[in-house]
C-alpha atoms as a PDB file:
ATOM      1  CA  UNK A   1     -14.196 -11.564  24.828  1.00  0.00           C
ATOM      2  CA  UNK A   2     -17.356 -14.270  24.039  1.00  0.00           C
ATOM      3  CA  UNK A   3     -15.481 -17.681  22.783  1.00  0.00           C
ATOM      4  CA  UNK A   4     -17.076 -17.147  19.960  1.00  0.00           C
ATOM      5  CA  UNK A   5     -15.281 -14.311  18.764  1.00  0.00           C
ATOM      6  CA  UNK A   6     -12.192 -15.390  20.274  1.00  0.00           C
ATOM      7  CA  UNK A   7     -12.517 -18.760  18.293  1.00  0.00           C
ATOM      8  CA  UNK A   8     -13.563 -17.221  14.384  1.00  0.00           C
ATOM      9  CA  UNK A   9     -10.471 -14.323  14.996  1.00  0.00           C
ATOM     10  CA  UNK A  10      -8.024 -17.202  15.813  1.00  0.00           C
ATOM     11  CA  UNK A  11      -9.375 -19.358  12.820  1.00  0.00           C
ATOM     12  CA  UNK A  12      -8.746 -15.791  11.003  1.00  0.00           C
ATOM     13  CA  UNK A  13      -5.486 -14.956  11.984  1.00  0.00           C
ATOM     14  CA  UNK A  14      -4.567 -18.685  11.085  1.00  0.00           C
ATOM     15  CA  UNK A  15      -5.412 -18.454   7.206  1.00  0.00           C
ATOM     16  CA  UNK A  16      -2.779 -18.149   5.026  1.00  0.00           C
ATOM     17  CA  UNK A  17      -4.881 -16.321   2.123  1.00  0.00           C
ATOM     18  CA  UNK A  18      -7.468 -14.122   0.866  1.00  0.00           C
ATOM     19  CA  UNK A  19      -9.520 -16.893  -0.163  1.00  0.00           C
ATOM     20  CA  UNK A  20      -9.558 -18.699   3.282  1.00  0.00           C
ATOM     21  CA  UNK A  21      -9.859 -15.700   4.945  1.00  0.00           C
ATOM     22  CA  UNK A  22     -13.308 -14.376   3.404  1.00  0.00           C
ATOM     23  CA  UNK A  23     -15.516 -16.695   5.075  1.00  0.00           C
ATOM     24  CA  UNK A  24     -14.359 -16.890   8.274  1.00  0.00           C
ATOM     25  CA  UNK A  25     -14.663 -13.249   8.190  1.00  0.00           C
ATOM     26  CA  UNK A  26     -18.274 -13.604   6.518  1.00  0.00           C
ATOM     27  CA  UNK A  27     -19.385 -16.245   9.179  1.00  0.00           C
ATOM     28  CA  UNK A  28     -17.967 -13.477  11.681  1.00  0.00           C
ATOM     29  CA  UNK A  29     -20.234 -10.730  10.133  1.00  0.00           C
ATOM     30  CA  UNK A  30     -23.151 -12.921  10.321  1.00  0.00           C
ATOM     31  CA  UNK A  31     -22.826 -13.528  13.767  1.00  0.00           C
ATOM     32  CA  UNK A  32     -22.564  -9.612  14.898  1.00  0.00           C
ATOM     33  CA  UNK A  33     -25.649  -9.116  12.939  1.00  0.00           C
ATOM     34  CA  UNK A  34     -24.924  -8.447   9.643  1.00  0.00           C
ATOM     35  CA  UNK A  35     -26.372  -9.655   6.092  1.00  0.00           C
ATOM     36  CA  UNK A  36     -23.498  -8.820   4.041  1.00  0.00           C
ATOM     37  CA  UNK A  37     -19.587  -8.087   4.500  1.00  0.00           C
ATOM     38  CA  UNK A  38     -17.152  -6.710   2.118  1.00  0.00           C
ATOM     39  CA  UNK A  39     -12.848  -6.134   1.991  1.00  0.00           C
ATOM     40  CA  UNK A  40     -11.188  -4.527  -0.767  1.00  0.00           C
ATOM     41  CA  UNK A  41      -7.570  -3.701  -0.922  1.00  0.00           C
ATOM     42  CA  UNK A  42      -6.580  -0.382  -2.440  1.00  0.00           C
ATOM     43  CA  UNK A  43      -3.291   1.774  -2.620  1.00  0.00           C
ATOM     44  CA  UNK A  44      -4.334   5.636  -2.308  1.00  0.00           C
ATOM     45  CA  UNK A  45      -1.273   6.153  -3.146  1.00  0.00           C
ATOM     46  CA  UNK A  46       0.366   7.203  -6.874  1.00  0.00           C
ATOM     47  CA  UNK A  47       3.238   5.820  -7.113  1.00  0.00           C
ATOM     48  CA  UNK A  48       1.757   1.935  -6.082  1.00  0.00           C
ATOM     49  CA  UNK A  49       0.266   0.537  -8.855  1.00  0.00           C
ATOM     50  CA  UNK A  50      -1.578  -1.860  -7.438  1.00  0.00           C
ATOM     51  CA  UNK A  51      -5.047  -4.087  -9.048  1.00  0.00           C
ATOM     52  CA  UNK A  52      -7.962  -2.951  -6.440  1.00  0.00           C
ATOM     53  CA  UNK A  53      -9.050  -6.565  -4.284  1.00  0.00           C
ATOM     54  CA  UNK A  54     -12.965  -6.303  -3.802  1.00  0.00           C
ATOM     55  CA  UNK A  55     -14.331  -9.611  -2.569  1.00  0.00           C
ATOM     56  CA  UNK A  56     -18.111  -9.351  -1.112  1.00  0.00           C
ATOM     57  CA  UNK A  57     -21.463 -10.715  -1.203  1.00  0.00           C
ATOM     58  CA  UNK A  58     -23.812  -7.710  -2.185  1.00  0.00           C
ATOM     59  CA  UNK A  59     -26.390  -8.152  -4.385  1.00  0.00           C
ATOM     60  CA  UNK A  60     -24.991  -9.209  -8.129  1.00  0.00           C
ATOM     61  CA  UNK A  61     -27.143  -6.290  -9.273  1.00  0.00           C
ATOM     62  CA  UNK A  62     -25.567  -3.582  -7.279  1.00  0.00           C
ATOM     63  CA  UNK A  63     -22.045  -4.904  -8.043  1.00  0.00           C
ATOM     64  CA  UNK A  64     -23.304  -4.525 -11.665  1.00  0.00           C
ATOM     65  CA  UNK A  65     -24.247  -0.995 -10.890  1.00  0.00           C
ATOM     66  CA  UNK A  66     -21.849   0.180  -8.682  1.00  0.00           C
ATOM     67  CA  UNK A  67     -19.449  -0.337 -11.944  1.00  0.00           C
ATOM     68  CA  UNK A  68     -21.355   0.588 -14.572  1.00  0.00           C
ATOM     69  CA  UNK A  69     -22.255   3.713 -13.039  1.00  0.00           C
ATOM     70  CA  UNK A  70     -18.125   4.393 -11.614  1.00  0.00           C
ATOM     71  CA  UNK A  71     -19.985   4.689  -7.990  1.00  0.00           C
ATOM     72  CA  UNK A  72     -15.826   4.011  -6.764  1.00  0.00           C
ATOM     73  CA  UNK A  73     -15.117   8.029  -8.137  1.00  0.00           C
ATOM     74  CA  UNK A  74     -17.292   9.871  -6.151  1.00  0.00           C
ATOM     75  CA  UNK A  75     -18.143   7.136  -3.201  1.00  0.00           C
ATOM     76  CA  UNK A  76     -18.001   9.117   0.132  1.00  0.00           C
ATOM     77  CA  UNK A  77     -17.367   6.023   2.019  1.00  0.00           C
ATOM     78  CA  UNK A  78     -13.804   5.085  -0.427  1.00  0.00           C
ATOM     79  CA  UNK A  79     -12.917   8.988   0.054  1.00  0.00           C
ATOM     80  CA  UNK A  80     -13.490   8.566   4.155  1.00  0.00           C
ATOM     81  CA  UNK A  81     -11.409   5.201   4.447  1.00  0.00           C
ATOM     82  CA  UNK A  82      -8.257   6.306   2.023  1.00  0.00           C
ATOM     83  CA  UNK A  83      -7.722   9.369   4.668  1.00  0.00           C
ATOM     84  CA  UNK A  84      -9.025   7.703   7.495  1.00  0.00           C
ATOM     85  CA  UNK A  85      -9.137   4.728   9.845  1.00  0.00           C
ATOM     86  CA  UNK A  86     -11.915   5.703  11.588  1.00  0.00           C
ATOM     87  CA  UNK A  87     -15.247   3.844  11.469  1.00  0.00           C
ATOM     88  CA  UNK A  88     -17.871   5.619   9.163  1.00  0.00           C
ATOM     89  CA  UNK A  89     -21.553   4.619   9.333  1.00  0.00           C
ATOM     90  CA  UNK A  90     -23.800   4.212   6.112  1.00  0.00           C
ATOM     91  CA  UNK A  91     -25.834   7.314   6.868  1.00  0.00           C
ATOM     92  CA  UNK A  92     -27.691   9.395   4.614  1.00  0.00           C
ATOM     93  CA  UNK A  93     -25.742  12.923   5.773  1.00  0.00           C
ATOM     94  CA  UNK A  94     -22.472  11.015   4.394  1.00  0.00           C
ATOM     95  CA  UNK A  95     -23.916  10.543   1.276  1.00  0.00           C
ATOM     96  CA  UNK A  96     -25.437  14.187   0.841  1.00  0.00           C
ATOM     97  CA  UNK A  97     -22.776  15.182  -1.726  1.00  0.00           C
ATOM     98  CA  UNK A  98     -24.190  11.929  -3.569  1.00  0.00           C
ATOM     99  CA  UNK A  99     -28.206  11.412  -3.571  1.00  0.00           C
ATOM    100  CA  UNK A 100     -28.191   9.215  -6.503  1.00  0.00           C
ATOM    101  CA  UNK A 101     -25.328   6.441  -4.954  1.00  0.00           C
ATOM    102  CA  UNK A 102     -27.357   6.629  -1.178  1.00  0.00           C
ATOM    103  CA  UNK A 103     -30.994   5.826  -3.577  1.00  0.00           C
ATOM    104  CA  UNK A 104     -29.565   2.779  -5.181  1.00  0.00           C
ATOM    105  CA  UNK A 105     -27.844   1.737  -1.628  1.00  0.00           C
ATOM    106  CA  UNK A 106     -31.390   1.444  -0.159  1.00  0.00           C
ATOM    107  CA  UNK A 107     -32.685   0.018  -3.337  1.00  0.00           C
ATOM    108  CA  UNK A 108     -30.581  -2.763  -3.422  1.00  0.00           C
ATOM    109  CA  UNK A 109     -30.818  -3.515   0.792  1.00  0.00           C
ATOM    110  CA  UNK A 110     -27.738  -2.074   1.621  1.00  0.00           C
ATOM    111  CA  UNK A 111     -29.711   0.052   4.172  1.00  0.00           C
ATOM    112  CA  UNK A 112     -27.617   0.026   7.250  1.00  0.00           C
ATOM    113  CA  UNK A 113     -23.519  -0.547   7.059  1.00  0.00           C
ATOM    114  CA  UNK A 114     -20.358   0.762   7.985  1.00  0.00           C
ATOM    115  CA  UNK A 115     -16.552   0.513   6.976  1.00  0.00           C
ATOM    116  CA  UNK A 116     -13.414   0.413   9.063  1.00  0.00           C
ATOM    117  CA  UNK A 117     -10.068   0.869   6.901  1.00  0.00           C
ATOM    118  CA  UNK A 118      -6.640   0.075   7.814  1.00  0.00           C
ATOM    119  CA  UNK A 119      -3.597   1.941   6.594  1.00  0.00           C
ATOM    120  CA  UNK A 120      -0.095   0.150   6.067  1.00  0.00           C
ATOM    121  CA  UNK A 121       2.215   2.749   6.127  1.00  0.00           C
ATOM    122  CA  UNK A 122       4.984   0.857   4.911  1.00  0.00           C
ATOM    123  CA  UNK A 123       3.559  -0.711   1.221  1.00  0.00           C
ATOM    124  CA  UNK A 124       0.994   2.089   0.818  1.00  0.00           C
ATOM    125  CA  UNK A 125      -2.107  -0.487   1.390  1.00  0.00           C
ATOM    126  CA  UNK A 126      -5.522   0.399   2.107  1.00  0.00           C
ATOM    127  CA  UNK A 127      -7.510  -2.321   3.198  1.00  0.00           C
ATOM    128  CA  UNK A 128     -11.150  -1.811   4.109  1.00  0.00           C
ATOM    129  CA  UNK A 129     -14.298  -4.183   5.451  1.00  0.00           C
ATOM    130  CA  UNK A 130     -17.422  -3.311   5.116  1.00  0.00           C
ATOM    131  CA  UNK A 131     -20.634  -4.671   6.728  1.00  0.00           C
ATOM    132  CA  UNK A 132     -24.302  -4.379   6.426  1.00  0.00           C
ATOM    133  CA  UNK A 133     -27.653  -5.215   6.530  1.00  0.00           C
ATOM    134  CA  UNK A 134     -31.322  -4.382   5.609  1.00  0.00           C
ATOM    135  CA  UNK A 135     -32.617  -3.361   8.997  1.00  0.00           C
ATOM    136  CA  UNK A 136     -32.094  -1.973  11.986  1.00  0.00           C
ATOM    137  CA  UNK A 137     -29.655   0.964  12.375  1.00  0.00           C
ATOM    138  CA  UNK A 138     -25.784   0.877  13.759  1.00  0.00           C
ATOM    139  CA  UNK A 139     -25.788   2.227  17.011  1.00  0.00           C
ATOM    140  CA  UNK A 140     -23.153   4.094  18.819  1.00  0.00           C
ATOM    141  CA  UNK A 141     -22.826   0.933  21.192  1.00  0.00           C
ATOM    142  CA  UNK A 142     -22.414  -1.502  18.471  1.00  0.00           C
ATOM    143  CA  UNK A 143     -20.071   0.346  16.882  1.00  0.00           C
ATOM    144  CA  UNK A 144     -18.191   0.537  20.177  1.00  0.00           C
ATOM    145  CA  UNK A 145     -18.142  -2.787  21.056  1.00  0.00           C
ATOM    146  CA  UNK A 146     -17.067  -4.139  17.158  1.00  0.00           C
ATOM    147  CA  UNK A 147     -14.603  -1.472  16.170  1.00  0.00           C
ATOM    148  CA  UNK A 148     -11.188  -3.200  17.727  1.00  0.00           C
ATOM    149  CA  UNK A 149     -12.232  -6.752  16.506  1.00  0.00           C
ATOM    150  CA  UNK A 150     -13.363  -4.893  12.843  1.00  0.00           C
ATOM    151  CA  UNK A 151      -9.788  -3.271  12.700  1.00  0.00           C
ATOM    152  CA  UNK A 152      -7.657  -5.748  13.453  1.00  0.00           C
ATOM    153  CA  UNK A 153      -9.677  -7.643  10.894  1.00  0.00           C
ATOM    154  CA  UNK A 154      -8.531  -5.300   8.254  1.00  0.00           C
ATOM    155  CA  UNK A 155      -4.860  -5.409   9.306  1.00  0.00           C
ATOM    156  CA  UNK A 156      -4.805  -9.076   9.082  1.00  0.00           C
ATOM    157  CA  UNK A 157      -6.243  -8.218   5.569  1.00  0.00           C
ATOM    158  CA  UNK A 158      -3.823  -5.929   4.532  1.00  0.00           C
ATOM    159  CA  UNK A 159      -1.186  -8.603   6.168  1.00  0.00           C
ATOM    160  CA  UNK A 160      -2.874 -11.287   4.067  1.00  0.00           C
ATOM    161  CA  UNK A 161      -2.465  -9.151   0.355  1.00  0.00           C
ATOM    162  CA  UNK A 162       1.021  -8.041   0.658  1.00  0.00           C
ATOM    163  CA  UNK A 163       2.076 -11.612   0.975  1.00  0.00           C
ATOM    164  CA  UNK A 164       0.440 -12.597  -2.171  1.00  0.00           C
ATOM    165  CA  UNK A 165       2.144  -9.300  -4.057  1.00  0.00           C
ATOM    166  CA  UNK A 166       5.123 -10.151  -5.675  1.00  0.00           C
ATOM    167  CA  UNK A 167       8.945  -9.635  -4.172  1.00  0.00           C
ATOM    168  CA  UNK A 168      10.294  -6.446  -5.610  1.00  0.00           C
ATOM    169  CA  UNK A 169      13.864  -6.962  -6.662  1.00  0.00           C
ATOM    170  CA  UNK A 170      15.660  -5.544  -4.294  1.00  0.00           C
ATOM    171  CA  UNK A 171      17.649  -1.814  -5.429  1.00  0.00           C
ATOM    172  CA  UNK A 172      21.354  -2.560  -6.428  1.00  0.00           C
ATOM    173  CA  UNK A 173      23.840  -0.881  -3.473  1.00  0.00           C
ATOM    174  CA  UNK A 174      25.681   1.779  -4.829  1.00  0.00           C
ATOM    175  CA  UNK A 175      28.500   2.660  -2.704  1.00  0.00           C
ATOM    176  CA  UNK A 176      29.888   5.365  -1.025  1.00  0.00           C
ATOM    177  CA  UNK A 177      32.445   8.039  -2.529  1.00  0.00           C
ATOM    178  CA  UNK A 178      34.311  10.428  -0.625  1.00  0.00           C
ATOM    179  CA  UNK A 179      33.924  14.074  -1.745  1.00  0.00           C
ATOM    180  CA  UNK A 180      37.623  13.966  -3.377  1.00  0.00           C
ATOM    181  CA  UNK A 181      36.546  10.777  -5.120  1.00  0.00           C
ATOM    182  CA  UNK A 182      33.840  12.372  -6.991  1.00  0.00           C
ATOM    183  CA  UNK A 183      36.108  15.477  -7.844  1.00  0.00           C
ATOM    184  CA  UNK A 184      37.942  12.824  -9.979  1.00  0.00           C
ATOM    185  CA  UNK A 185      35.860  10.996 -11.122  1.00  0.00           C
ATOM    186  CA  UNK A 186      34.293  14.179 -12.942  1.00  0.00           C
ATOM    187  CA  UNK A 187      36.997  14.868 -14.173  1.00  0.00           C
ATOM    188  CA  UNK A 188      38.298  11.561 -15.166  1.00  0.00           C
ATOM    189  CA  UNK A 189      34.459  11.897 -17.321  1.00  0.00           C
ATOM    190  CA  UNK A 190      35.979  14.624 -18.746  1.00  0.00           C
ATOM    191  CA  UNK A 191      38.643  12.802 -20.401  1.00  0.00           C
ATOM    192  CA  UNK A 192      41.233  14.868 -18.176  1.00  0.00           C
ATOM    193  CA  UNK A 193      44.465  12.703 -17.417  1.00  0.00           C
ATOM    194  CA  UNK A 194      45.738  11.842 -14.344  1.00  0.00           C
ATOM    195  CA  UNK A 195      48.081  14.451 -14.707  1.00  0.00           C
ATOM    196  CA  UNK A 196      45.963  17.303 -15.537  1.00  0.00           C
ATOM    197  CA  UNK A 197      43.619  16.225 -12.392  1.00  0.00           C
ATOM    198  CA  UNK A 198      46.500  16.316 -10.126  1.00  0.00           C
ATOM    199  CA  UNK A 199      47.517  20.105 -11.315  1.00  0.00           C
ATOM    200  CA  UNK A 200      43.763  20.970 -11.160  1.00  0.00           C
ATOM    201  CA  UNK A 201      43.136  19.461  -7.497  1.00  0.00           C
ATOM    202  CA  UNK A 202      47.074  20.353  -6.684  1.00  0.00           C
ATOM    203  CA  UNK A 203      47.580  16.926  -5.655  1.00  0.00           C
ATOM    204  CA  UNK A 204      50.035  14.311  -6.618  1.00  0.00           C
ATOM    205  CA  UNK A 205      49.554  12.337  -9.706  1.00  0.00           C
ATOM    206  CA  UNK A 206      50.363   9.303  -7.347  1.00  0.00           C
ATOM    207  CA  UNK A 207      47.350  10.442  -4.930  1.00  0.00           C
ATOM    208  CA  UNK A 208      45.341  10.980  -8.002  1.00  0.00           C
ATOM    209  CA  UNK A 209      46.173   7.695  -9.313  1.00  0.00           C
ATOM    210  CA  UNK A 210      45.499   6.535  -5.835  1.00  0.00           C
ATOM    211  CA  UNK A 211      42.154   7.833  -5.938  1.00  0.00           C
ATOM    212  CA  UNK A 212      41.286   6.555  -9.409  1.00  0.00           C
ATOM    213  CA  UNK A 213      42.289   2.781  -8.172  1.00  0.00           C
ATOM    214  CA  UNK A 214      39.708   2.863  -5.096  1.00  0.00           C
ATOM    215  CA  UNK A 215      37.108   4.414  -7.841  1.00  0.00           C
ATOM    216  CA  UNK A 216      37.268   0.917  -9.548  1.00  0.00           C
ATOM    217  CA  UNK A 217      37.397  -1.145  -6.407  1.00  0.00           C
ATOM    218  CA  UNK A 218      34.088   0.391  -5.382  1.00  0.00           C
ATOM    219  CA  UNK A 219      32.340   0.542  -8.854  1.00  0.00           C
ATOM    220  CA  UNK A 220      33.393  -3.315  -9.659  1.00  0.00           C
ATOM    221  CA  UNK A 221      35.381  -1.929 -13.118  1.00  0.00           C
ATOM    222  CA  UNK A 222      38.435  -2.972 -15.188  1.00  0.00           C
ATOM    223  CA  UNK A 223      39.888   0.435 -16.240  1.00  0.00           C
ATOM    224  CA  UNK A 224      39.253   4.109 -15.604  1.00  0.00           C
ATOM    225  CA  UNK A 225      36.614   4.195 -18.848  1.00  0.00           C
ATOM    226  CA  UNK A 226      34.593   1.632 -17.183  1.00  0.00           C
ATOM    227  CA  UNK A 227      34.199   2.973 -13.769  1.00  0.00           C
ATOM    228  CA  UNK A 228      33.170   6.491 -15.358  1.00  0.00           C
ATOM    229  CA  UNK A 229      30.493   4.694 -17.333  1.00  0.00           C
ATOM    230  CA  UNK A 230      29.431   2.296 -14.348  1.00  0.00           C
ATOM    231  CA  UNK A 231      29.566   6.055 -12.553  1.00  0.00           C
ATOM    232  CA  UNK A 232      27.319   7.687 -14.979  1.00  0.00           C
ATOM    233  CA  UNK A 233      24.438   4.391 -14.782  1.00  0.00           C
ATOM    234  CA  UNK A 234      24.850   4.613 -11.409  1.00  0.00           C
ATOM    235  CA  UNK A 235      23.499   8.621 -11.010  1.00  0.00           C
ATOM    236  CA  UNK A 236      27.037  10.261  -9.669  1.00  0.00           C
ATOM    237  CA  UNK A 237      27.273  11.864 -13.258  1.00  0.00           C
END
């Protein structure tokens, strides 16, 4: 590796934010070749709601555009990176589907770019970086030789934005009831006596009783009522 590159992904991997992490990673772009570098943080998925993280230094105008004009809905390269962590190259063919979004690319000197994505399985994050320039297109060989310091890039990205999201409260334990446990406790919802449950399981009102005492251990209640309810908030009802 040159010490170069060595030295601005060590500076990189040593930032403790977004913020401090932009321009070491714009400094990095500039060196490879680049005019302009991008990272946005997405969740492709549903269920995350999540506010999108897009930090670059584009032309003010295209940003303007790109939002105006919802570019983000039918952008080939956003629909490539939230399936895929493969590197896609600004060409023309990608953008066939979308004539007017490649026109305003090369309009605005966004001629020549590509974007590498990483997926974090585990929170649902899609972080992306984009580069480009004005001239001069991305070879195979470049590609090559920047994809593995591009990627883990993104990672440290991703890395970087799940630290800032806040803690989710952690999910209450319920605990565990035994098959015979939750036969009374239905029934006990019921408003069947211990007496009745007994005949009904043909056990002994002592086991049942039995049964109904470790209920309220394990659900943290004062009586029988309150351990049905706790029950019932708790999803065995």
């Amino acid at each position: 590796m040159e010490t170069w590159k060595e030295s601005q992904l060590k500076l990189l991997s040593y930032a403790k934010g977004i913020d401090a992490a932009y321009p070491i990673l714009q400094r990095f772009a500039e060196n490879l070749g680049f005019d302009y570098c991008a990272i946005s943080v997405t969740s492709p998925r549903r269920e995350v709601l999540l506010d999108t993280l897009r930090i670059n230094n584009y032309p003010k105008e295209w940003n303007l555009q790109y939002d105006k004009q919802n570019f983000k809905c039918i952008d080939p390269i956003v629909a490539h990176c939230n399936h895929s962590t493969l590197p896609i190259v600004w060409e023309q063919s990608a953008f066939s589907g979308t004539p007017e979004l490649w026109q305003a690319l090369q309009q605005h000197g966004l001629q020549h770019g590509w974007s590498q994505a990483f997926h974090h399985e585990e929170s649902g994050l899609c972080s992306v970086i984009s580069l480009a320039r004005h001239s001069c297109p991305i070879s195979a060989l470049e590609l090559y030789e920047h994809f593995g310091y591009i990627f883990y890039a993104a990672s440290h990205v991703s890395e970087l934005f799940m630290r800032s999201m806040p803690k989710c409260p952690a999910r209450p334990c319920h605990p565990r009831l035994s098959p015979r446990e939750l036969e009374v406790l239905q029934l006990s919802a019921v408003g069947k006596t211990a007496y009745e449950i007994a005949k009904i399981l043909n056990l002994s009102e002592r086991t049942v009783n039995y049964h109904v005492k470790n209920l309220m251990d394990k659900l943290d209640a004062c009586n029988k009522i309150s351990a049905v309810l706790k029950a019932a908030k708790a999803g065995f009802l």
